[in-house]
Protein backbone atom coordinates (compact mmCIF):
# COMPACT_ATOMS: atom_id res chain seq x y z
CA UNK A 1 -56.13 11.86 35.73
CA UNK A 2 -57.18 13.09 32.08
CA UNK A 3 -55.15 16.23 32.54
CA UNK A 4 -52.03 14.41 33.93
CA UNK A 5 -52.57 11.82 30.24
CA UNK A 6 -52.99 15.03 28.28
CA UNK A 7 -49.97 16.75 29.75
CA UNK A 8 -47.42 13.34 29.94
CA UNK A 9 -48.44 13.00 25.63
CA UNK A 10 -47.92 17.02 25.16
CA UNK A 11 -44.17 16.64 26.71
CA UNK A 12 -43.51 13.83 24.95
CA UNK A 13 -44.48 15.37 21.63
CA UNK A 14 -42.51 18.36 22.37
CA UNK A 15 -39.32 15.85 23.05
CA UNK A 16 -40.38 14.44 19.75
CA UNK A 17 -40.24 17.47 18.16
CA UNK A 18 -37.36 18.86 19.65
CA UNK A 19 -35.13 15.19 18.56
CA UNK A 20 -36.69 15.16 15.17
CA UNK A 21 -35.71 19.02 14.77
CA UNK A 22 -32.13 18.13 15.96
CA UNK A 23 -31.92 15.27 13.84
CA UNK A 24 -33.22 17.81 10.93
CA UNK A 25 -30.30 20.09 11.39
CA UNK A 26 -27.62 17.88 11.59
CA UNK A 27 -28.99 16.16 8.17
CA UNK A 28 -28.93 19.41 7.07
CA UNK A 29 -26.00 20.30 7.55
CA UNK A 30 -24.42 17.54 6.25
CA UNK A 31 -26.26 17.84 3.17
CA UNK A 32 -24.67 21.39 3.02
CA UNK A 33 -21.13 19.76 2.82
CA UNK A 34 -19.44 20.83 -0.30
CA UNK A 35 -16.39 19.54 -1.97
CA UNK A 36 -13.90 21.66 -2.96
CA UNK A 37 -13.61 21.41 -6.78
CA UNK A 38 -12.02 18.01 -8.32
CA UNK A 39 -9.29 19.87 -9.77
CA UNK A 40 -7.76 20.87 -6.20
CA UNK A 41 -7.68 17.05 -5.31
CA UNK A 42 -5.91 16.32 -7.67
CA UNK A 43 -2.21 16.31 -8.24
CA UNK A 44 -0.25 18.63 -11.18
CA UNK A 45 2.65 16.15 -11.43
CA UNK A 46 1.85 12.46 -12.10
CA UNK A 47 5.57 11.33 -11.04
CA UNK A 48 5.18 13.65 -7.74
CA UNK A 49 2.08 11.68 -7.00
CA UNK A 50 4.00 8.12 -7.99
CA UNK A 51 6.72 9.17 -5.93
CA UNK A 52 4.89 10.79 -2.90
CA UNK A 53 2.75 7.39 -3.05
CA UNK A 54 6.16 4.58 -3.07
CA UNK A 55 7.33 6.81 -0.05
CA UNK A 56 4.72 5.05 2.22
CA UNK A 57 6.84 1.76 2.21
CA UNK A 58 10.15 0.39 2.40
CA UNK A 59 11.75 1.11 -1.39
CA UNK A 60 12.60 -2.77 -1.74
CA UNK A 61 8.04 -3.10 -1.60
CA UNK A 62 6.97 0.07 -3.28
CA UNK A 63 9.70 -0.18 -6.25
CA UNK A 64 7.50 -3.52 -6.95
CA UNK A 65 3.73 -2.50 -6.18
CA UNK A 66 1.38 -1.51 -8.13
CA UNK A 67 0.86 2.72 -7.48
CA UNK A 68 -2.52 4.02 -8.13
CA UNK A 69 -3.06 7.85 -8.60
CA UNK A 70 -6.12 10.06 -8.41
CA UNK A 71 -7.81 10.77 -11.71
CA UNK A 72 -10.56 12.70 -12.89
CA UNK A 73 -12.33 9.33 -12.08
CA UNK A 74 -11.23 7.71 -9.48
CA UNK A 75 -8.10 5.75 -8.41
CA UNK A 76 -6.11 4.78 -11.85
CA UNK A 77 -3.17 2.56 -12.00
CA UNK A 78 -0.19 4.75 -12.63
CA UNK A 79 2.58 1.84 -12.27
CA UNK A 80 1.66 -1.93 -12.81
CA UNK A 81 3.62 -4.17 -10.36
CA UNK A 82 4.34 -7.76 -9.44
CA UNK A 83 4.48 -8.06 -5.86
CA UNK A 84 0.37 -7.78 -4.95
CA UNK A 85 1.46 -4.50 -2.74
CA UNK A 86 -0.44 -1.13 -3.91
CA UNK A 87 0.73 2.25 -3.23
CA UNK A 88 -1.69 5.35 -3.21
CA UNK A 89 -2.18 9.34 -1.56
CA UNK A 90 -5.10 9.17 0.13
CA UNK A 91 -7.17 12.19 0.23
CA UNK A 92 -8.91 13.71 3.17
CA UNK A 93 -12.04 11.25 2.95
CA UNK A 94 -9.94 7.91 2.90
CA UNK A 95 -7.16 9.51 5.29
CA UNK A 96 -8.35 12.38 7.32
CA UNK A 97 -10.33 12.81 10.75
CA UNK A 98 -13.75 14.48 10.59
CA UNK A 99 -13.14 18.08 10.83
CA UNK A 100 -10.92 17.59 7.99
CA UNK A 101 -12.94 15.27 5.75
CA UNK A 102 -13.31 17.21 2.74
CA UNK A 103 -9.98 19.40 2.61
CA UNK A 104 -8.28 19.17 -0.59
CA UNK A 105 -4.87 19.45 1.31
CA UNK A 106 -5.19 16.39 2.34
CA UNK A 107 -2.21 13.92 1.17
CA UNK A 108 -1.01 10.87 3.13
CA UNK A 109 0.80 8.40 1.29
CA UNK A 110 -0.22 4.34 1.84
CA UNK A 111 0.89 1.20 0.60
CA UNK A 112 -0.96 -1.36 1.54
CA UNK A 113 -0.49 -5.60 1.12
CA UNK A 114 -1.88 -8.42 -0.88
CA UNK A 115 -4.58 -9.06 1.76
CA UNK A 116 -5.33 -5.18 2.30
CA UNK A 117 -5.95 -5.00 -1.36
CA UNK A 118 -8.59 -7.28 -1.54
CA UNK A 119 -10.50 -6.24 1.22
CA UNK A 120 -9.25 -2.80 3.05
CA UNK A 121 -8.80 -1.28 -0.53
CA UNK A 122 -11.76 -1.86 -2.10
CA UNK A 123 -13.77 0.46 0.56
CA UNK A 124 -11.04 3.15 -0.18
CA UNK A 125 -11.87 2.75 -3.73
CA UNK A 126 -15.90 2.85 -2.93
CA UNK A 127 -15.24 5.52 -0.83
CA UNK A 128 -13.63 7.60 -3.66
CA UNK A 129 -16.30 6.68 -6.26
CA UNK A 130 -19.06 7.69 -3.89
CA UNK A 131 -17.30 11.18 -2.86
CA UNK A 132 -16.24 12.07 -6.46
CA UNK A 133 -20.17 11.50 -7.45
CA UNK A 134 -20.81 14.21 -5.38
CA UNK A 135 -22.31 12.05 -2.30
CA UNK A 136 -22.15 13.41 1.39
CA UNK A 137 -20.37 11.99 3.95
CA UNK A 138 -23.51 10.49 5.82
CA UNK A 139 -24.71 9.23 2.21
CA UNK A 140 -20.93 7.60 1.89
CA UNK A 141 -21.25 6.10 4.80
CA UNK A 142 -24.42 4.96 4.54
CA UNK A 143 -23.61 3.08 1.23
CA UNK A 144 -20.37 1.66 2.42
CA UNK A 145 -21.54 -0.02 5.27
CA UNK A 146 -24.62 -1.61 3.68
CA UNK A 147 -22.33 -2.99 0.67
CA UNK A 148 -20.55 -4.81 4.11
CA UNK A 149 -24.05 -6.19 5.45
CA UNK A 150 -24.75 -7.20 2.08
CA UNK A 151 -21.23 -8.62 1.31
CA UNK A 152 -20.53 -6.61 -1.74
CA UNK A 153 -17.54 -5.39 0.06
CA UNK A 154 -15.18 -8.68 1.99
CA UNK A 155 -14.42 -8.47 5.21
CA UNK A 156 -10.98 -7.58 6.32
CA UNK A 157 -8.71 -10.53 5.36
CA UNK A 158 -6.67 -11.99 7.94
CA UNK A 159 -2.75 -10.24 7.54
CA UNK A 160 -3.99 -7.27 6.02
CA UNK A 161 -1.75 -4.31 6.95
CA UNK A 162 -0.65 -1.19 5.28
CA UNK A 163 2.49 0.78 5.46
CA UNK A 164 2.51 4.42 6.27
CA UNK A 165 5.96 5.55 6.54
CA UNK A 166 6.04 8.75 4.07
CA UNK A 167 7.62 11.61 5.89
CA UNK A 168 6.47 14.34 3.50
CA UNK A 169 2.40 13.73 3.03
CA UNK A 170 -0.01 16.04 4.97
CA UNK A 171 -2.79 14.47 7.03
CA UNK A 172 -5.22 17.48 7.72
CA UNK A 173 -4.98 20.32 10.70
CA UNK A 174 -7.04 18.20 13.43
CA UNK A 175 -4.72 15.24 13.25
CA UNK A 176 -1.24 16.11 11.29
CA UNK A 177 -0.19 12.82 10.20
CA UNK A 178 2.23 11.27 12.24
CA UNK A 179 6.01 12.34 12.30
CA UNK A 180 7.14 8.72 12.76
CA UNK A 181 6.79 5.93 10.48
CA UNK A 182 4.25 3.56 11.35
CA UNK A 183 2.38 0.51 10.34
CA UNK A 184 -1.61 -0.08 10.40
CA UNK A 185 -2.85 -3.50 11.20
CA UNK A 186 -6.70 -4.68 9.86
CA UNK A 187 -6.93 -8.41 9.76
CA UNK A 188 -5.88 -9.57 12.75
């Protein structure tokens, strides 16, 4: 009976072991995860940027939004506008599936609406801030979704919706970005 007690604890610390080592490695490799440098984020040409972001949406929206480009740090408004629509390039860890989460090749052009720029927005923009201070993706995500539990970032507001329509923006090798127009839904 003592033997069978002795072996049932001796298998269960090896599974122990044996989770807590795979947990290890997979920690450590994310920890491993390197950005490319800033500089190969970012775009050369400020208007190619402007003009790469308006593409997302019908011209009669993005000749109106605001359109946000990628500084040095962070989103910066490029283009002030007057209709509560904002236009941006997403980079690989707003816009990109996991495999591709940190290429710097990364450019898919989104406008999104009034409602998506209070709420879906603001995690892009936390997002960015977090990866540009040199976070990992588990750390990102990690932060992100406690500033939801603790209602620093909204919830999704009802109506929120972003256009995605740009036929010349590059969503990563996993997932190319779609070759038709199309139009996301959050809030609903």
């Amino acid at each position: 009976m003592r033997k069978n007690k002795t072996r049932a604890i001796v298998i269960k610390c090896f599974v122990l072991l044996v989770v807590l080592g795979t947990a290890y490695q997979a920690m450590a490799q994310d920890a491993k995860t390197t950005y490319p440098k800033l500089d190969q984020y970012l775009m050369a040409d400020r208007d190619a940027e402007i003009a790469l972001a308006r593409s997302a949406a019908p011209e009669s929206i993005s000749r109106a939004a605001d359109v946000l480009i990628l500084g040095r740090h962070g989103f910066e408004t490029a283009v002030k506008g007057k209709n509560g629509f904002v236009c941006i390039v997403g980079r690989s860890w707003t816009s990109a599936a996991d495999a591709d989460f940190s290429d710097s090749k990364v450019r898919v052009p989104m406008c999104v609406n009034a409602a998506a720029a209070r709420s879906y927005f603001l995690r892009i923009t936390r997002i960015t801030d977090l990866i540009l201070a040199g976070r990992t993706k588990a750390q990102m995500e990690e932060t992100v979704l406690a500033a939801i539990e603790k209602k620093e970032l909204p919830p999704m507001e009802a109506g929120a919706m972003c256009y995605m329509m740009g036929k010349e923006g590059y969503g990563g090798d996993s997932t190319p970005l779609a070759s038709s127009p199309h139009v996301l839904l959050f809030g609903y």
